[in-house]
PDB file of N, CA and C in Angstrom:
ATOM      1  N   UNK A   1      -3.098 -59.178 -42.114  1.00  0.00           N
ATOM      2  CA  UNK A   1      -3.691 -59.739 -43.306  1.00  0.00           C
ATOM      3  C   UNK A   1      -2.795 -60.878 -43.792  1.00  0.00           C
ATOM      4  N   UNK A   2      -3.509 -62.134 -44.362  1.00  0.00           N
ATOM      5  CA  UNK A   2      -2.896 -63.259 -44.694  1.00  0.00           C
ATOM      6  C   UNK A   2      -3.140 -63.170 -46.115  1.00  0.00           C
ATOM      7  N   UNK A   3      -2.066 -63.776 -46.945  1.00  0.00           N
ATOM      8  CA  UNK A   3      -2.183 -63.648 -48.140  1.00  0.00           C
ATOM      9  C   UNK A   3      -1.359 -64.919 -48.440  1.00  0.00           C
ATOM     10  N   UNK A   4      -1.986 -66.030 -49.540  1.00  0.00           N
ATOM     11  CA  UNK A   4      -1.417 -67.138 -49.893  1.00  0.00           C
ATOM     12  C   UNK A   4      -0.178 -66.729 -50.593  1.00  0.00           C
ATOM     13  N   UNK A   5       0.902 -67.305 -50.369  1.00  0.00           N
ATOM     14  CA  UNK A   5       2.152 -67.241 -51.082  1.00  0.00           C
ATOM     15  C   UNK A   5       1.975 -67.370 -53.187  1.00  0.00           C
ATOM     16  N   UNK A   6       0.806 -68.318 -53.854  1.00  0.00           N
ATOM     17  CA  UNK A   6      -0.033 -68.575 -55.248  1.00  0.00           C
ATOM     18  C   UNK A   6      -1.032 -68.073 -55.176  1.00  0.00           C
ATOM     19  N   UNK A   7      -1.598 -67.663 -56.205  1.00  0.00           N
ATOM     20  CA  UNK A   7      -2.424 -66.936 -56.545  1.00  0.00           C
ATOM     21  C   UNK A   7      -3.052 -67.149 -57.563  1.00  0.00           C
ATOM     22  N   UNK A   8      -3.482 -67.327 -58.578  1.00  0.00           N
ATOM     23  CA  UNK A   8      -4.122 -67.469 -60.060  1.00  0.00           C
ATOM     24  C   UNK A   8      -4.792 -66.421 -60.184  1.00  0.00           C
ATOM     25  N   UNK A   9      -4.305 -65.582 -60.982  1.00  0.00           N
ATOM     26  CA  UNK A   9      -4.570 -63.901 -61.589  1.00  0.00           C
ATOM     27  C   UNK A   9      -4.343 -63.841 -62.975  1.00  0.00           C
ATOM     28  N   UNK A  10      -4.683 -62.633 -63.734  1.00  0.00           N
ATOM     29  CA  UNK A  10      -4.909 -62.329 -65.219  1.00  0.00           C
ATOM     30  C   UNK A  10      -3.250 -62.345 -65.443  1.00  0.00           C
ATOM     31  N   UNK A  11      -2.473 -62.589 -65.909  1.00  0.00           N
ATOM     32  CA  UNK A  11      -1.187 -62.186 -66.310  1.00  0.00           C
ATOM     33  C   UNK A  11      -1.226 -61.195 -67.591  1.00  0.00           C
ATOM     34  N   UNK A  12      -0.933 -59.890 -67.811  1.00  0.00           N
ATOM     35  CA  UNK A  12      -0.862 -58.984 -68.828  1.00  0.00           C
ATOM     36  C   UNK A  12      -0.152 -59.124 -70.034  1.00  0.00           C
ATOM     37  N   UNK A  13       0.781 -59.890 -69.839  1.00  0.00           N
ATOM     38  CA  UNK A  13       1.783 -60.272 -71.088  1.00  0.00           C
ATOM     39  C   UNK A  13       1.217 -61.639 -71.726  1.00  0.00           C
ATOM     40  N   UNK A  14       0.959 -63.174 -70.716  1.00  0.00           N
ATOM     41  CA  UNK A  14       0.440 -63.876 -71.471  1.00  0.00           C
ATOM     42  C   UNK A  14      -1.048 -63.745 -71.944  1.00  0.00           C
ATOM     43  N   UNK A  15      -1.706 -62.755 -71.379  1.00  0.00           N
ATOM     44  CA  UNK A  15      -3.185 -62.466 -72.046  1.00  0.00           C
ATOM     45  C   UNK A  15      -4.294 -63.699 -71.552  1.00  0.00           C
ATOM     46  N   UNK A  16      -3.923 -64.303 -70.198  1.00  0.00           N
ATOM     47  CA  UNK A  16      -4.792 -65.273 -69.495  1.00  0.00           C
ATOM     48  C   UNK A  16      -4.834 -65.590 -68.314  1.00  0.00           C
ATOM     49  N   UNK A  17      -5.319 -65.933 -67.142  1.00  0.00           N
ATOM     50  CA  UNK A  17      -5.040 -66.397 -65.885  1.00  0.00           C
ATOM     51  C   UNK A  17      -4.244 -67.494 -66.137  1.00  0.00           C
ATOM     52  N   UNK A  18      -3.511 -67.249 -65.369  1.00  0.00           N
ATOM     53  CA  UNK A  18      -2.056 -68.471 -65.038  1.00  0.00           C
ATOM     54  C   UNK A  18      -1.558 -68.117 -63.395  1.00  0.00           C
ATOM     55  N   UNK A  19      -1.245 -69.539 -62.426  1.00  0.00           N
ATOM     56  CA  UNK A  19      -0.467 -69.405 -61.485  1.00  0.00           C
ATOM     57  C   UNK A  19       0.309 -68.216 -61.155  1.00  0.00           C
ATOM     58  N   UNK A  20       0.313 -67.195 -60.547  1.00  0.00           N
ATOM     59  CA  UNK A  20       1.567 -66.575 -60.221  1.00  0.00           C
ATOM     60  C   UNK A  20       1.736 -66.276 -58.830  1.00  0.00           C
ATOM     61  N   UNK A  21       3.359 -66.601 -58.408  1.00  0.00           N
ATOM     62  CA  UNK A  21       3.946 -66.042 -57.023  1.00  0.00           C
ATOM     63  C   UNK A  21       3.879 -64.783 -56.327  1.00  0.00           C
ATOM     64  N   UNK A  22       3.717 -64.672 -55.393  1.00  0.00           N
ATOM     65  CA  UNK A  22       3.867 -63.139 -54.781  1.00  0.00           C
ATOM     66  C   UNK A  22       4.589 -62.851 -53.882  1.00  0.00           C
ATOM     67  N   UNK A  23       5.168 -61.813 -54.334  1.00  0.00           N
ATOM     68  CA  UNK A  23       6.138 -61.263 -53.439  1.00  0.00           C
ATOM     69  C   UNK A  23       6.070 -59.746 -53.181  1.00  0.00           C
ATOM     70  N   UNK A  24       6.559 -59.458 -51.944  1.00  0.00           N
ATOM     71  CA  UNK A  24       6.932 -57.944 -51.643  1.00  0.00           C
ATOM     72  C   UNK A  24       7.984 -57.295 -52.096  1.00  0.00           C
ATOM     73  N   UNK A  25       7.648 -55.633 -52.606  1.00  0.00           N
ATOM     74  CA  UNK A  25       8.666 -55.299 -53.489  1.00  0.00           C
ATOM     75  C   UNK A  25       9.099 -54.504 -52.175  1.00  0.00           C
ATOM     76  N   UNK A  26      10.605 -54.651 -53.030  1.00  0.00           N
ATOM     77  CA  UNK A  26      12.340 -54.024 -51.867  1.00  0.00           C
ATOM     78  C   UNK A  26      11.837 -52.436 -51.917  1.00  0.00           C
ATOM     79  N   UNK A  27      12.136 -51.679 -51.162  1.00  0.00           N
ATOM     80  CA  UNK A  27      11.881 -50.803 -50.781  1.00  0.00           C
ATOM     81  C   UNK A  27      13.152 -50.084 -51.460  1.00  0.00           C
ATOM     82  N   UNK A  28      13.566 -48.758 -51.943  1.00  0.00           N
ATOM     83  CA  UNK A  28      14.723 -48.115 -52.496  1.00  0.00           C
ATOM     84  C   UNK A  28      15.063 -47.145 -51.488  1.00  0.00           C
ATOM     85  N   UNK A  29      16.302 -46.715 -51.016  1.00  0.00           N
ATOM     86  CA  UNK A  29      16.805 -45.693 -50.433  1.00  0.00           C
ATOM     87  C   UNK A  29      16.303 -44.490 -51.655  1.00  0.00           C
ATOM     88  N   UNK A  30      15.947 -43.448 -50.544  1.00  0.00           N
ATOM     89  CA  UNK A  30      15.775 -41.737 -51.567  1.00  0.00           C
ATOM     90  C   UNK A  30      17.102 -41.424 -51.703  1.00  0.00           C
ATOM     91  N   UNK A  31      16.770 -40.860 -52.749  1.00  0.00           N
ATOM     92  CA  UNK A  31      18.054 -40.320 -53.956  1.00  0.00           C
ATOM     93  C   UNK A  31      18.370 -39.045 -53.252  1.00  0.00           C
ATOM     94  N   UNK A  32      19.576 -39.047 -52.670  1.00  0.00           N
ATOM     95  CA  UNK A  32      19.641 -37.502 -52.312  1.00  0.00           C
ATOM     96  C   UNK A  32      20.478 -36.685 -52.771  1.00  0.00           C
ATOM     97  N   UNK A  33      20.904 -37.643 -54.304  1.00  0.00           N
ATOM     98  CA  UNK A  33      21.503 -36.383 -55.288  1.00  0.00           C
ATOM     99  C   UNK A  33      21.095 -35.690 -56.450  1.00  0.00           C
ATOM    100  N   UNK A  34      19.697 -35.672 -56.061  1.00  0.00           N
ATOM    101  CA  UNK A  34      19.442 -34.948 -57.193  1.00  0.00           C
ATOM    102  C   UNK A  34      19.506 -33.771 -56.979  1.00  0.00           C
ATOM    103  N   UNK A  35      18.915 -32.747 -58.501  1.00  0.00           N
ATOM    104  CA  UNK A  35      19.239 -31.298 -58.238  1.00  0.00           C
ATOM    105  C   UNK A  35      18.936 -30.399 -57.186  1.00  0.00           C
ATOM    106  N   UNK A  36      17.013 -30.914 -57.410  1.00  0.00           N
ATOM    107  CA  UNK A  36      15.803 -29.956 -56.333  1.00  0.00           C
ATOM    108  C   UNK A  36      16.561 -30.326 -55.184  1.00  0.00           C
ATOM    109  N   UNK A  37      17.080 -31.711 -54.808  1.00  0.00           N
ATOM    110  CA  UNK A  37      17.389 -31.932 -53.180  1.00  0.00           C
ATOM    111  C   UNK A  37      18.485 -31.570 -52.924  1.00  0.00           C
ATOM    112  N   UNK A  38      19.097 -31.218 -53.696  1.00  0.00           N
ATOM    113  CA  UNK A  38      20.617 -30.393 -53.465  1.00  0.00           C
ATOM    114  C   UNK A  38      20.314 -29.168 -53.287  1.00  0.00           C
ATOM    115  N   UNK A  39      19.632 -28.367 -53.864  1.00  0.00           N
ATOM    116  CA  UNK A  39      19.011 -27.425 -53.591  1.00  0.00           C
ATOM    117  C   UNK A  39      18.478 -26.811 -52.274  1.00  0.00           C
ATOM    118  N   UNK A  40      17.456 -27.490 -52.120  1.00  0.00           N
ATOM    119  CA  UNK A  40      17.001 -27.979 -50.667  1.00  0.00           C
ATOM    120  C   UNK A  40      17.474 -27.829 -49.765  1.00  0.00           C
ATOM    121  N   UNK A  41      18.802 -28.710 -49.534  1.00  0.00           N
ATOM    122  CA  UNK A  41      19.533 -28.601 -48.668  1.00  0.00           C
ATOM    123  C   UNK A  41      20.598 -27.901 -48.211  1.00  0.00           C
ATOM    124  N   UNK A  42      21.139 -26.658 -49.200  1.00  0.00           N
ATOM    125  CA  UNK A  42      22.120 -25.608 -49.318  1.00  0.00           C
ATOM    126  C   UNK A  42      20.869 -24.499 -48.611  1.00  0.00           C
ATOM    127  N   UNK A  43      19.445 -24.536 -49.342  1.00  0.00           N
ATOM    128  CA  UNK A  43      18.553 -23.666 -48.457  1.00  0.00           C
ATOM    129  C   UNK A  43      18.397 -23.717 -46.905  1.00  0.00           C
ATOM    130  N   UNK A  44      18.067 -25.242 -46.585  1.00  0.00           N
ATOM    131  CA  UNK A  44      18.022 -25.409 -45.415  1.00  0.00           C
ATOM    132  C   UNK A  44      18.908 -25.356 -44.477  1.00  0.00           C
ATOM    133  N   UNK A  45      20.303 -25.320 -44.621  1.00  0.00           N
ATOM    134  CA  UNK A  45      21.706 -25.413 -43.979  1.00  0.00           C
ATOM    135  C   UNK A  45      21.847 -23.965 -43.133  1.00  0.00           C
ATOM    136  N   UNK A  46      21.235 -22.665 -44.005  1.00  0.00           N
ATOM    137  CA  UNK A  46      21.861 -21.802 -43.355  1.00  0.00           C
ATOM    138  C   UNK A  46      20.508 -20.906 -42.389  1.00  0.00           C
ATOM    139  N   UNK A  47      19.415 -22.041 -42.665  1.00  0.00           N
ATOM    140  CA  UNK A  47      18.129 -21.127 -41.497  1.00  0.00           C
ATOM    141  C   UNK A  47      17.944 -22.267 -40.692  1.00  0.00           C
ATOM    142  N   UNK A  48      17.642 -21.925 -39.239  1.00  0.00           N
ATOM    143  CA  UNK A  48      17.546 -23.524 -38.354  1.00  0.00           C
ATOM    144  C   UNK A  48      16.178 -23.805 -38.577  1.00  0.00           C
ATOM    145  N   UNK A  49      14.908 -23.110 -38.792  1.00  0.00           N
ATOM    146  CA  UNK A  49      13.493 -23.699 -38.792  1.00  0.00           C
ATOM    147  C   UNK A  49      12.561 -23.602 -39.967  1.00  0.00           C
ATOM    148  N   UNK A  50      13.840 -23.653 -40.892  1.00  0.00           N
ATOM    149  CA  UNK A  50      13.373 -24.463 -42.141  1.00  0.00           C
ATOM    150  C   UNK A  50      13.615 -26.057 -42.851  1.00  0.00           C
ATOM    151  N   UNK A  51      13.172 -26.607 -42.995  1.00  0.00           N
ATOM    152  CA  UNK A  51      11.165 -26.324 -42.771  1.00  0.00           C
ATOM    153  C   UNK A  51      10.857 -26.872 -41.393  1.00  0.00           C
ATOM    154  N   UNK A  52       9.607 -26.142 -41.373  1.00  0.00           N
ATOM    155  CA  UNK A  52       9.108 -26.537 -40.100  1.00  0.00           C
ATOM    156  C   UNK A  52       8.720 -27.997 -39.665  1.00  0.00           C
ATOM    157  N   UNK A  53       8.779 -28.688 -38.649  1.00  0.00           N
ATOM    158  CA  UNK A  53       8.573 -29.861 -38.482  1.00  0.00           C
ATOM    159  C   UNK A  53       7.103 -30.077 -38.592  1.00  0.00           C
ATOM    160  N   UNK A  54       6.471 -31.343 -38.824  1.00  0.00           N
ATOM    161  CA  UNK A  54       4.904 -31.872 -38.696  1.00  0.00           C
ATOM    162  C   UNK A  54       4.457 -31.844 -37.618  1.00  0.00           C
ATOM    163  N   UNK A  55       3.477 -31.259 -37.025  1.00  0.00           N
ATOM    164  CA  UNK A  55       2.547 -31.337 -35.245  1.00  0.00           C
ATOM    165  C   UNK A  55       2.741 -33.005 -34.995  1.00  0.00           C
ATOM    166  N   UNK A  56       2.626 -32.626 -33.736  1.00  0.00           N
ATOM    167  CA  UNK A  56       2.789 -34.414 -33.615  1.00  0.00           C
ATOM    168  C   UNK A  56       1.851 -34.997 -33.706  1.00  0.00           C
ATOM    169  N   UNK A  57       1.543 -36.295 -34.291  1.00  0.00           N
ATOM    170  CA  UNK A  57       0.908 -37.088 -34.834  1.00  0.00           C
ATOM    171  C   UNK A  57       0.630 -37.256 -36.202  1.00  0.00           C
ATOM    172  N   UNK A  58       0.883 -36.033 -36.777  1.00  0.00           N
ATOM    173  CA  UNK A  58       0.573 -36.167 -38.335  1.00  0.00           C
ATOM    174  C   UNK A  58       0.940 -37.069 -38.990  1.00  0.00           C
ATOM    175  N   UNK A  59       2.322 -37.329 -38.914  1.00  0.00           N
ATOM    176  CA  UNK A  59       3.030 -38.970 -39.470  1.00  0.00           C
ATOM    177  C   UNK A  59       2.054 -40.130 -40.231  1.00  0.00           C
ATOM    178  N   UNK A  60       1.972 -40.178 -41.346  1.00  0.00           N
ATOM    179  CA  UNK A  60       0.605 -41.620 -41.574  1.00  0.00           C
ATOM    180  C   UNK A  60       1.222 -43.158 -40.348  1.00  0.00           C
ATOM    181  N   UNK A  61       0.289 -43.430 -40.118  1.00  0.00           N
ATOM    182  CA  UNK A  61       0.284 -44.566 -39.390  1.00  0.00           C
ATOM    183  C   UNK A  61       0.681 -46.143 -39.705  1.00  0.00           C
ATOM    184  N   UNK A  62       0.794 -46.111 -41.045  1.00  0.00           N
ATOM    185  CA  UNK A  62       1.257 -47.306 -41.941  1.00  0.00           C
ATOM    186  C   UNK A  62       1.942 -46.791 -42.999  1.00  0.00           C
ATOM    187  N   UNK A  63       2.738 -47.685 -43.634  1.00  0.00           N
ATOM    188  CA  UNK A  63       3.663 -47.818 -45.077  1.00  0.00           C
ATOM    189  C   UNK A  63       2.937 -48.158 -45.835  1.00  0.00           C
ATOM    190  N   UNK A  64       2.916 -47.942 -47.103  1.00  0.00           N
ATOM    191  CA  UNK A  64       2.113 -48.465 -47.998  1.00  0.00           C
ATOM    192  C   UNK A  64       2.653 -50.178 -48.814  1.00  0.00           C
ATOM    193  N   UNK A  65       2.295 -50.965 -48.948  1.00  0.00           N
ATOM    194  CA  UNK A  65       2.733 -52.238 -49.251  1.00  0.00           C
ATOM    195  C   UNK A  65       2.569 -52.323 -51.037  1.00  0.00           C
ATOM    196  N   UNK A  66       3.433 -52.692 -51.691  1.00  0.00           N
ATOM    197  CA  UNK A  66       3.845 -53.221 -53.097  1.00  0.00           C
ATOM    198  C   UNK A  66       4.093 -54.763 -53.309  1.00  0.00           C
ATOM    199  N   UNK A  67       2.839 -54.665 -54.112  1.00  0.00           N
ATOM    200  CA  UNK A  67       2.851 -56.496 -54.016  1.00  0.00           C
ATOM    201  C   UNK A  67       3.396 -56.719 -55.603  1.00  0.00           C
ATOM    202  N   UNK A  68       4.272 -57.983 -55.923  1.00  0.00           N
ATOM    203  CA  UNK A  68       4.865 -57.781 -57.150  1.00  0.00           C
ATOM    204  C   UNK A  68       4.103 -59.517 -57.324  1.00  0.00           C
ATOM    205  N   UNK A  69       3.498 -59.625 -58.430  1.00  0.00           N
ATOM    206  CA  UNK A  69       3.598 -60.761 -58.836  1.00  0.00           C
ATOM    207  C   UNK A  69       4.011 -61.528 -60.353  1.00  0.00           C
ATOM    208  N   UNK A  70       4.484 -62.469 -59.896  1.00  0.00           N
ATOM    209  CA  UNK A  70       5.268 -63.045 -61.047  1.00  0.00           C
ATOM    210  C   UNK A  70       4.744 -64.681 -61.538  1.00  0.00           C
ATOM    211  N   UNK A  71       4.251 -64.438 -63.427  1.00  0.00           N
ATOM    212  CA  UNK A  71       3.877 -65.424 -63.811  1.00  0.00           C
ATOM    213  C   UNK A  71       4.933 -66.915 -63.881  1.00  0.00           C
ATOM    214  N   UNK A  72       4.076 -67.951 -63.583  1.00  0.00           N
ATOM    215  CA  UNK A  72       4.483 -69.108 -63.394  1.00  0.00           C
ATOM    216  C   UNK A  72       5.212 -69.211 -65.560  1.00  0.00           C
ATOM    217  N   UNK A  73       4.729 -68.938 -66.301  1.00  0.00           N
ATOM    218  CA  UNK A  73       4.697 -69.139 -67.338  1.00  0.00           C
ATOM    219  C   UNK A  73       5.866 -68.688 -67.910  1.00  0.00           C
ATOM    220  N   UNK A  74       5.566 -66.926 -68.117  1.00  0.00           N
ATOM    221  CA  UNK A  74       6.054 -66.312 -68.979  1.00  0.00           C
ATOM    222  C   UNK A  74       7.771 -65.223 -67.670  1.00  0.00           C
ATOM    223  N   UNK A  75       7.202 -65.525 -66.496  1.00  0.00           N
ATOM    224  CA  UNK A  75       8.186 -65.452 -65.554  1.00  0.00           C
ATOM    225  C   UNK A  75       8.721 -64.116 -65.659  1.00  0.00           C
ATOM    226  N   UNK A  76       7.182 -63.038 -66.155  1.00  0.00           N
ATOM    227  CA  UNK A  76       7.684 -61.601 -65.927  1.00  0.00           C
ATOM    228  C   UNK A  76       6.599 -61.381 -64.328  1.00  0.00           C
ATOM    229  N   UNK A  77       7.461 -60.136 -64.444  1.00  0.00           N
ATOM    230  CA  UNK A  77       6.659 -59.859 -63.234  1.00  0.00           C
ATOM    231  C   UNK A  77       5.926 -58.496 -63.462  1.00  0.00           C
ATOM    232  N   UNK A  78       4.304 -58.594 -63.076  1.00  0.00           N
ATOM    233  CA  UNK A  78       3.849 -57.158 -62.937  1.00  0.00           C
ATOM    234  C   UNK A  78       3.049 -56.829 -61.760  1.00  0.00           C
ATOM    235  N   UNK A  79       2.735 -55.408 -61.342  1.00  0.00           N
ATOM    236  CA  UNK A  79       1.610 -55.114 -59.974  1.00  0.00           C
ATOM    237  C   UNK A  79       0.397 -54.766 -60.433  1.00  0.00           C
ATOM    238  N   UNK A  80      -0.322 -54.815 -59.241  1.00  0.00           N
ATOM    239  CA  UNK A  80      -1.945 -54.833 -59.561  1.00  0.00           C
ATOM    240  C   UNK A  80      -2.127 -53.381 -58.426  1.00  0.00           C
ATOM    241  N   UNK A  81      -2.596 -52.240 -58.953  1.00  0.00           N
ATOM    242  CA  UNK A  81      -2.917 -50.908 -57.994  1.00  0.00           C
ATOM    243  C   UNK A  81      -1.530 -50.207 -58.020  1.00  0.00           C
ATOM    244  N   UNK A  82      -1.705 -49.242 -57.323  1.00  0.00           N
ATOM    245  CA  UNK A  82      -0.239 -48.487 -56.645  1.00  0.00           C
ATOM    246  C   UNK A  82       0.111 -49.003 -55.031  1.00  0.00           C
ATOM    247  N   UNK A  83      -0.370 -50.120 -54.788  1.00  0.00           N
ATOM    248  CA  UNK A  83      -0.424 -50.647 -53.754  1.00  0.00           C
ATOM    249  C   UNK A  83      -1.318 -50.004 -52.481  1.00  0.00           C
ATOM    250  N   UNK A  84      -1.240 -50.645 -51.138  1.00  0.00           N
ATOM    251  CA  UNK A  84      -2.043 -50.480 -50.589  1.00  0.00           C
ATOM    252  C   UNK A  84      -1.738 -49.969 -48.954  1.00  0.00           C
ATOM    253  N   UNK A  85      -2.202 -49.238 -47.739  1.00  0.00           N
ATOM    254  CA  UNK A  85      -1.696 -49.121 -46.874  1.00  0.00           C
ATOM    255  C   UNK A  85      -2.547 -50.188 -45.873  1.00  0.00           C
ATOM    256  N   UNK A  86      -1.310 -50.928 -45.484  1.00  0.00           N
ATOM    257  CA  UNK A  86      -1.589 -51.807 -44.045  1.00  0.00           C
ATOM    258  C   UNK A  86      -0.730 -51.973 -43.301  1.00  0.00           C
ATOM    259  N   UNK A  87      -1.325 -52.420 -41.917  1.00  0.00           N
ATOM    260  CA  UNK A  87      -0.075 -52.431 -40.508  1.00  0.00           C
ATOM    261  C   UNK A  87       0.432 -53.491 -40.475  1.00  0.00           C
ATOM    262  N   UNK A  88      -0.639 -55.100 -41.306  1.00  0.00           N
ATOM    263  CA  UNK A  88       0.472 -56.174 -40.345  1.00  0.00           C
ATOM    264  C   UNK A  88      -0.083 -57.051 -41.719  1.00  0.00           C
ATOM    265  N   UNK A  89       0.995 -57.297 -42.436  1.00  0.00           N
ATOM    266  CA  UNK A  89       1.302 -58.227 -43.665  1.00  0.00           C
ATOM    267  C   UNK A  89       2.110 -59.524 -43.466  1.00  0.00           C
ATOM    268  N   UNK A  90       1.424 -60.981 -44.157  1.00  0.00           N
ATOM    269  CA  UNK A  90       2.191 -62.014 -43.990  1.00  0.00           C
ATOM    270  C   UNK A  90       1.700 -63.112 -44.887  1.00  0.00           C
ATOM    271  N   UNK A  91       2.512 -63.598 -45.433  1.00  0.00           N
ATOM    272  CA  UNK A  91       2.071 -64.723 -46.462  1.00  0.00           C
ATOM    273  C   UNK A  91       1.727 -66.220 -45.600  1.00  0.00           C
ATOM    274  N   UNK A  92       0.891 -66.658 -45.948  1.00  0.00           N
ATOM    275  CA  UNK A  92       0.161 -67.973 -45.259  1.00  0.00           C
ATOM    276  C   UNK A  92       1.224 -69.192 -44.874  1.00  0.00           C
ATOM    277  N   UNK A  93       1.191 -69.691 -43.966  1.00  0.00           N
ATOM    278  CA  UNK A  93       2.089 -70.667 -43.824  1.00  0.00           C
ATOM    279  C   UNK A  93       1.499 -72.244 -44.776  1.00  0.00           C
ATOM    280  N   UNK A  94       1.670 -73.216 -45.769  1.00  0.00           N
ATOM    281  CA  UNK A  94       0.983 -73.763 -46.707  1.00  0.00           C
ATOM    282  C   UNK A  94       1.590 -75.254 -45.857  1.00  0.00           C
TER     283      UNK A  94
END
């Protein structure tokens, strides 16, 4: 999927369509200090086939993509959905 690098969309803060950029949002490493996952993992340490692994293939087949866009104007940035799952993402060459 091709997607123009500009866009002209509703912006939420200035309350109008205005220009805005798009970009892909950074992906975060999982937190693996929290409590439940500390937890978790003192459980799992001392049984070997917990938890059980997924049959093969179950795995989803794509990442889900986070598109962030940012007004030309007011130069906040907000998203449109909880984003979306696709295999092959790229902004248009202009």
């Amino acid at each position: 999927m091709e997607v123009p690098k500009k866009q002209r969309k509703y912006c939420p803060f200035c309350r109008k369509h205005t220009e805005h950029t798009i970009e892909e949002a950074k992906r975060k490493p999982r937190r693996q200090d929290t409590k439940s996952q500390r937890r978790f993992l003192r459980k799992q340490k001392g049984y070997g086939s917990f938890p059980k692994e997924n049959p093969k293939g179950r795995e989803k087949p794509t990442r889900k993509l986070d598109l962030r866009y940012k007004c030309s104007i007011c130069n906040k940035k907000h998203t449109v959905g909880k984003g979306f799952r696709i295999k092959k993402f790229e902004f248009k060459k202009e």
